[in-house]
Protein backbone atom coordinates (compact mmCIF):
# COMPACT_ATOMS: atom_id res chain seq x y z
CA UNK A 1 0.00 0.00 0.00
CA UNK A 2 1.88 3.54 -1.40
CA UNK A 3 0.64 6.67 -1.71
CA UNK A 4 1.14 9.66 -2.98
CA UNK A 5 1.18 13.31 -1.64
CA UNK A 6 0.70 16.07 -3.38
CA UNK A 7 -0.20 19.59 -4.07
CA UNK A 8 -2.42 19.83 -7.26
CA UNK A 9 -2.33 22.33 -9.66
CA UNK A 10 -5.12 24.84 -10.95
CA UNK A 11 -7.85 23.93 -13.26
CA UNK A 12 -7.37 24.69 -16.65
CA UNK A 13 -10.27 26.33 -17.11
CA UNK A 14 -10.64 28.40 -13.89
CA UNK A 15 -8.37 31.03 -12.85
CA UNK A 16 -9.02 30.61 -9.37
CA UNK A 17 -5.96 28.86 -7.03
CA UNK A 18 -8.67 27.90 -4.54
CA UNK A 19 -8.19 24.26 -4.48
CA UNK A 20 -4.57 23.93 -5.33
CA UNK A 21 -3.47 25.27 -1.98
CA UNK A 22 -4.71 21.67 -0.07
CA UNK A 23 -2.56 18.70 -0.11
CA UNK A 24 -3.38 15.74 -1.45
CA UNK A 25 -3.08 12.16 -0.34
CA UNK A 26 -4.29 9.19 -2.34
CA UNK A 27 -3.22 5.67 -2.75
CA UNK A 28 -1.71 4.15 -6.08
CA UNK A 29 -3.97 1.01 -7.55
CA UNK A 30 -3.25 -2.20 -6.44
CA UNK A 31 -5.39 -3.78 -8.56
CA UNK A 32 -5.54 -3.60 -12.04
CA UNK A 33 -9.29 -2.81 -13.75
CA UNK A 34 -11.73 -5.46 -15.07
CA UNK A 35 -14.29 -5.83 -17.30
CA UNK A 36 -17.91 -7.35 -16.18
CA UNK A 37 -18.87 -9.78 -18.56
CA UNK A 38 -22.65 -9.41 -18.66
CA UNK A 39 -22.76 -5.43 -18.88
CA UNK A 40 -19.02 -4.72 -20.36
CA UNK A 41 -18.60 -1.95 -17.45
CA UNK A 42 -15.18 -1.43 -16.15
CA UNK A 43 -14.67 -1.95 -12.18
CA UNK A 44 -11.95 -2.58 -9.41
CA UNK A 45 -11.95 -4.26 -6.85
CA UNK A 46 -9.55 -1.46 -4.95
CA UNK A 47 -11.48 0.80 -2.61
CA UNK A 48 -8.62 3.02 -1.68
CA UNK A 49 -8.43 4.21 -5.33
CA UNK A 50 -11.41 6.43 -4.62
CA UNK A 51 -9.59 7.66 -1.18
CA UNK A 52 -8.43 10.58 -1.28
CA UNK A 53 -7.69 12.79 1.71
CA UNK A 54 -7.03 16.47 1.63
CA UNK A 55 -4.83 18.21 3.94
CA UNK A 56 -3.75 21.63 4.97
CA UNK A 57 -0.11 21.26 4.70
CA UNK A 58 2.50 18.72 3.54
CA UNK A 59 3.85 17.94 7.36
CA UNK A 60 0.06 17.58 8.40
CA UNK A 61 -0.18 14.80 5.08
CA UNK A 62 3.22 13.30 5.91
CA UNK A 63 2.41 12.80 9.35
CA UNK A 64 -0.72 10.91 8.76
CA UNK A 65 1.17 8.69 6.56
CA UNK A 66 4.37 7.96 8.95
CA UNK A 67 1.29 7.61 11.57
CA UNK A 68 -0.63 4.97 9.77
CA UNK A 69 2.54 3.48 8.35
CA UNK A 70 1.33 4.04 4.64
CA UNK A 71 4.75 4.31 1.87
CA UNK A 72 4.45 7.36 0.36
CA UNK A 73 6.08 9.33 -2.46
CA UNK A 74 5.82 13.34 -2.23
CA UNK A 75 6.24 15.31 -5.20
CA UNK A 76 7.08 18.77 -4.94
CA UNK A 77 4.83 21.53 -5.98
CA UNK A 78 5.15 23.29 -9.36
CA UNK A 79 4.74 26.92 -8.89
CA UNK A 80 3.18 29.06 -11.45
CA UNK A 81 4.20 32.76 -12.39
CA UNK A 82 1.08 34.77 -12.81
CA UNK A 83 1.50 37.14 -15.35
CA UNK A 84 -0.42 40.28 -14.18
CA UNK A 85 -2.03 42.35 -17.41
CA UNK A 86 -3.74 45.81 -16.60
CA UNK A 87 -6.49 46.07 -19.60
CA UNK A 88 -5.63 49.26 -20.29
CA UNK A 89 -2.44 47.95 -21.77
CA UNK A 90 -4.58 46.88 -24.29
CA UNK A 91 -4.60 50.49 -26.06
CA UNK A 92 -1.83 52.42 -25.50
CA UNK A 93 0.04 53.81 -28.09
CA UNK A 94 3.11 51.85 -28.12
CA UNK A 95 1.48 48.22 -28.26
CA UNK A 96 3.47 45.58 -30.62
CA UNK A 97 0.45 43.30 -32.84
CA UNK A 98 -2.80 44.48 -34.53
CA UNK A 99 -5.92 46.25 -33.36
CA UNK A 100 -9.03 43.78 -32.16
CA UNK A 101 -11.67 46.61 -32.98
């Protein structure tokens, strides 16, 4: 039983940073996916692949783990530069590229 700890990034379509400042702790598969034969759905029988705890900090998720004795793998955040655009910039006089209107 691994998991994994992380901090996950931004939704691609939502500019908001609201959940990617929680840290995240969920457990690798164990088991691999199969097939029913009567409907052709695809299940698991691994429960802890829909686990997934969310934590304030990475020592709060780190302790948990060393708690429960859980293996765990932490990967480091990647932080984003926001690039911060007044929209006024959009008509001064000495802007590079074509007019929009």
């Amino acid at each position: 039983m691994t998991a994994r700890i992380y901090r996950p990034g931004r939704s691609a379509t939502q500019s908001g940073e609201a959940l990617s400042k929680l840290w995240v702790l969920e457990f690798a598969p164990e088991f691999a996916p199969d097939i029913d034969p009567l409907m052709g759905w695809t299940g698991s029988r691994d429960m802890r692949r829909e686990v997934r705890l969310r934590f304030g900090s990475m020592e709060e998720a780190i302790a948990y783990a060393e708690k429960n004795g859980i293996a765990y793998t932490l990967e480091p955040p990647k932080e984003t530069k926001r690039q911060l655009i007044s929209y006024s910039d959009n008509f001064r006089s000495t802007r590079h590229g074509l007019w929009t209107h």
